[in-house]
Protein backbone atom coordinates (compact mmCIF):
# COMPACT_ATOMS: atom_id res chain seq x y z
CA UNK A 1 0.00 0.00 0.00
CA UNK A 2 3.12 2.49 0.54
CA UNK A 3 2.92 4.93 -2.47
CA UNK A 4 0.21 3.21 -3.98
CA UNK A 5 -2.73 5.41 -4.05
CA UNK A 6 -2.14 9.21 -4.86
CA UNK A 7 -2.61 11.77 -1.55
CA UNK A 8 -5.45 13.41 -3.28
CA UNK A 9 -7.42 10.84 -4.14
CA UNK A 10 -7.48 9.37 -0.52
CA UNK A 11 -8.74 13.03 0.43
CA UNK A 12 -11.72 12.53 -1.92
CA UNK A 13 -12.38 8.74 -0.89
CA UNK A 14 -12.15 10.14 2.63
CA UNK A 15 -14.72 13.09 1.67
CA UNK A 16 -16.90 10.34 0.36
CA UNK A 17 -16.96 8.19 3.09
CA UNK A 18 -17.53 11.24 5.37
CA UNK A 19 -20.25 12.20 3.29
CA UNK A 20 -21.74 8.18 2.92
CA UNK A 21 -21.42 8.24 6.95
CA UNK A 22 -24.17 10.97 6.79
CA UNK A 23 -26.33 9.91 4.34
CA UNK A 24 -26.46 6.32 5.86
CA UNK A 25 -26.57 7.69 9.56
CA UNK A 26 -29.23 10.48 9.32
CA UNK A 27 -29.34 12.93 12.25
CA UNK A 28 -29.99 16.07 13.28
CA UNK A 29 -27.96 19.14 11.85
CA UNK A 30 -25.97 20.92 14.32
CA UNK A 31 -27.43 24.42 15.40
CA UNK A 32 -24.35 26.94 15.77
CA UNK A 33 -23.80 30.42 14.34
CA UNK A 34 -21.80 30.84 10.87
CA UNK A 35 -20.94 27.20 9.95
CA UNK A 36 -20.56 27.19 6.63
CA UNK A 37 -18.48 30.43 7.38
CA UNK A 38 -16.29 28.53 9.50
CA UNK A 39 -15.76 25.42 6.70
CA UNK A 40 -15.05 27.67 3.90
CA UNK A 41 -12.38 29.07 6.15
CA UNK A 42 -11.15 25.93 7.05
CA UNK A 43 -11.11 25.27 2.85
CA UNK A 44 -9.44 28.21 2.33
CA UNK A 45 -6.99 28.31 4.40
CA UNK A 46 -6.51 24.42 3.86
CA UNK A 47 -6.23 24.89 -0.01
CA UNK A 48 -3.51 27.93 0.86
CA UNK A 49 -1.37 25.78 2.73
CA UNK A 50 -1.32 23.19 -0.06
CA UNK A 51 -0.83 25.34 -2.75
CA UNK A 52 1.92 27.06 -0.88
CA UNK A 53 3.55 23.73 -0.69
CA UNK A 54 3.60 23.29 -4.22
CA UNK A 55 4.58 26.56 -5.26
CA UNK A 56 7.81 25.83 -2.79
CA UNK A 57 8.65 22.59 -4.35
CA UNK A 58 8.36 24.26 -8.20
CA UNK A 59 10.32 27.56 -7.09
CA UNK A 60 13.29 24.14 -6.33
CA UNK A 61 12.71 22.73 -9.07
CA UNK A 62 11.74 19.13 -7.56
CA UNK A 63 8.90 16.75 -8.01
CA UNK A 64 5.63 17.47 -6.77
CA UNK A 65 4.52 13.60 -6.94
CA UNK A 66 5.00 11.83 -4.10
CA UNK A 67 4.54 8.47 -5.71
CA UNK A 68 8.00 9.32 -7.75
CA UNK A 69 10.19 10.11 -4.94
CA UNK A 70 13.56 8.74 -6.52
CA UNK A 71 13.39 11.90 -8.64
CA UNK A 72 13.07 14.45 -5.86
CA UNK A 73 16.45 16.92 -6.77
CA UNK A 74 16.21 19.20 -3.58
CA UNK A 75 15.76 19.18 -0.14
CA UNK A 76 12.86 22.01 0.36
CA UNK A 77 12.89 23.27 3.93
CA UNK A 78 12.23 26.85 2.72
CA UNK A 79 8.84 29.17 3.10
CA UNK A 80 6.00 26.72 4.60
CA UNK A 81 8.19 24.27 4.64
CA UNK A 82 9.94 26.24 7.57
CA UNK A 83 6.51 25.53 9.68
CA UNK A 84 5.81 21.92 8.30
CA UNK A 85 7.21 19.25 6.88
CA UNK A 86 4.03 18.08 4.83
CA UNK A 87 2.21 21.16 3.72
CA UNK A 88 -0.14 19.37 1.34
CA UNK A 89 -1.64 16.72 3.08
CA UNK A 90 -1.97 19.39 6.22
CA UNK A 91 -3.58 21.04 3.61
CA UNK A 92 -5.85 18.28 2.54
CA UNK A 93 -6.53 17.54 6.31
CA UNK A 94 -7.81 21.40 6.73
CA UNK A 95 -9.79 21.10 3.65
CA UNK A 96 -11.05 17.39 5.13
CA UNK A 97 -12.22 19.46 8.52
CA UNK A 98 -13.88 22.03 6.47
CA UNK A 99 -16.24 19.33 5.06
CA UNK A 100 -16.67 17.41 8.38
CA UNK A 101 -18.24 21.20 9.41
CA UNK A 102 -19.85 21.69 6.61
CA UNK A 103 -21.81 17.88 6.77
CA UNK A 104 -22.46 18.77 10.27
CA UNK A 105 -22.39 15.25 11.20
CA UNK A 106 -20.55 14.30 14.39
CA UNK A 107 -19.81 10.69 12.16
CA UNK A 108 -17.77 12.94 10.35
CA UNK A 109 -15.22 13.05 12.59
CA UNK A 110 -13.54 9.89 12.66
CA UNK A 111 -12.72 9.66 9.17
CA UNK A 112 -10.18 12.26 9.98
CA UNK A 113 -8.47 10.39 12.41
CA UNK A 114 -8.30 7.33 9.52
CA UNK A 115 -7.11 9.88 7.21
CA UNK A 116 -4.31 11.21 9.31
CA UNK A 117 -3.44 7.24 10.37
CA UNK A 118 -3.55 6.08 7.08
CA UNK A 119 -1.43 9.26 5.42
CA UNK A 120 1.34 8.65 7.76
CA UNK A 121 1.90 5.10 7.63
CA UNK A 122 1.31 4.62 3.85
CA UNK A 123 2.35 8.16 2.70
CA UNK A 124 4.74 10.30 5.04
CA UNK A 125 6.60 7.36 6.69
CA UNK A 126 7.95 5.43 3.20
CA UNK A 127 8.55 9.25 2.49
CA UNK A 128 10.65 10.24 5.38
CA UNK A 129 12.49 6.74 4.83
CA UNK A 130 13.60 7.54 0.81
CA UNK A 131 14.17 11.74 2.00
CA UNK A 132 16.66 9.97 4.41
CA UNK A 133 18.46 7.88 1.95
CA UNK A 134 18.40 10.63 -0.87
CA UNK A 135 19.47 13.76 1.33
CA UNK A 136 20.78 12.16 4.46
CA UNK A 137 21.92 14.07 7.65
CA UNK A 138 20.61 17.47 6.92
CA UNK A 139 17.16 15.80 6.34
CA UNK A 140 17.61 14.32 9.62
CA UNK A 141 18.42 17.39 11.17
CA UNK A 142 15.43 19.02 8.95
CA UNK A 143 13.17 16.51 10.93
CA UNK A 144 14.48 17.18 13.95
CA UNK A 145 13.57 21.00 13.77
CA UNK A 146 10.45 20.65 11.99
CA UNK A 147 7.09 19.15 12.65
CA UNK A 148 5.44 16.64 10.86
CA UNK A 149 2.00 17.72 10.32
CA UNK A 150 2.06 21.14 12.48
């Protein structure tokens, strides 16, 4: 399952089961002020911290794809990447949160929890692993000074 299935499109089968979770498990909306306010904020700034990790890894000139990690040519530790070491799945997670609010289904919830679980062991860990082997010590030293997710 390491690098198998592309980040995004566990964010979307994630979405969907969130969404399924609903649908199957009808109950009654939640009744706070400004929530769709709150999830387009949490989309926002989730799609800003994505895209900012993108736009770091062109400005390097290194591979964007995380299923082709043998051609990654730079260590980025540079703008976001200063704050967190995985900018775009934080971002996906944001954007995930946004929709739990948004559903306003407290089934929601735990999806996020399998999303973070299943991003770490089957995306970020065979990452860190290869970043290791390509860039050695100052990725280790990288790690040591900078968060995984925040």
């Amino acid at each position: 399952m390491e690098h198998k299935i592309p980040p995004p499109l566990v964010m979307v089968i994630v979405g969907l089961l969130m969404w399924l979770t609903g649908h199957w498990f009808p109950m009654e909306a939640w009744h706070f002020t400004d929530l769709q306010g709150a999830a387009s904020a949490f989309w926002a700034v989730g799609a800003l911290v994505a895209v900012a990790g993108v736009v770091e890894f062109r400005r390097a000139k290194t591979t964007v794809n995380p299923l082709n990690l043998d051609k990654s040519t730079q260590l980025v530790s540079g703008g976001i990447y200063r704050f967190t070491r995985n900018p775009m799945y934080l971002g996906m997670l944001l954007i995930l949160i946004g929709w739990a609010i948004h559903l306003q289904h407290i089934g929601a919830w735990p999806w996020l929890i399998g999303f973070i679980l299943f991003i770490n062991r089957f995306q970020i860990e065979p990452e860190e692993r290869a970043m290791a082997k390509l860039f050695g010590e100052p990725y280790v030293d990288y790690c040591k000074s900078v968060r995984r997710w925040f």
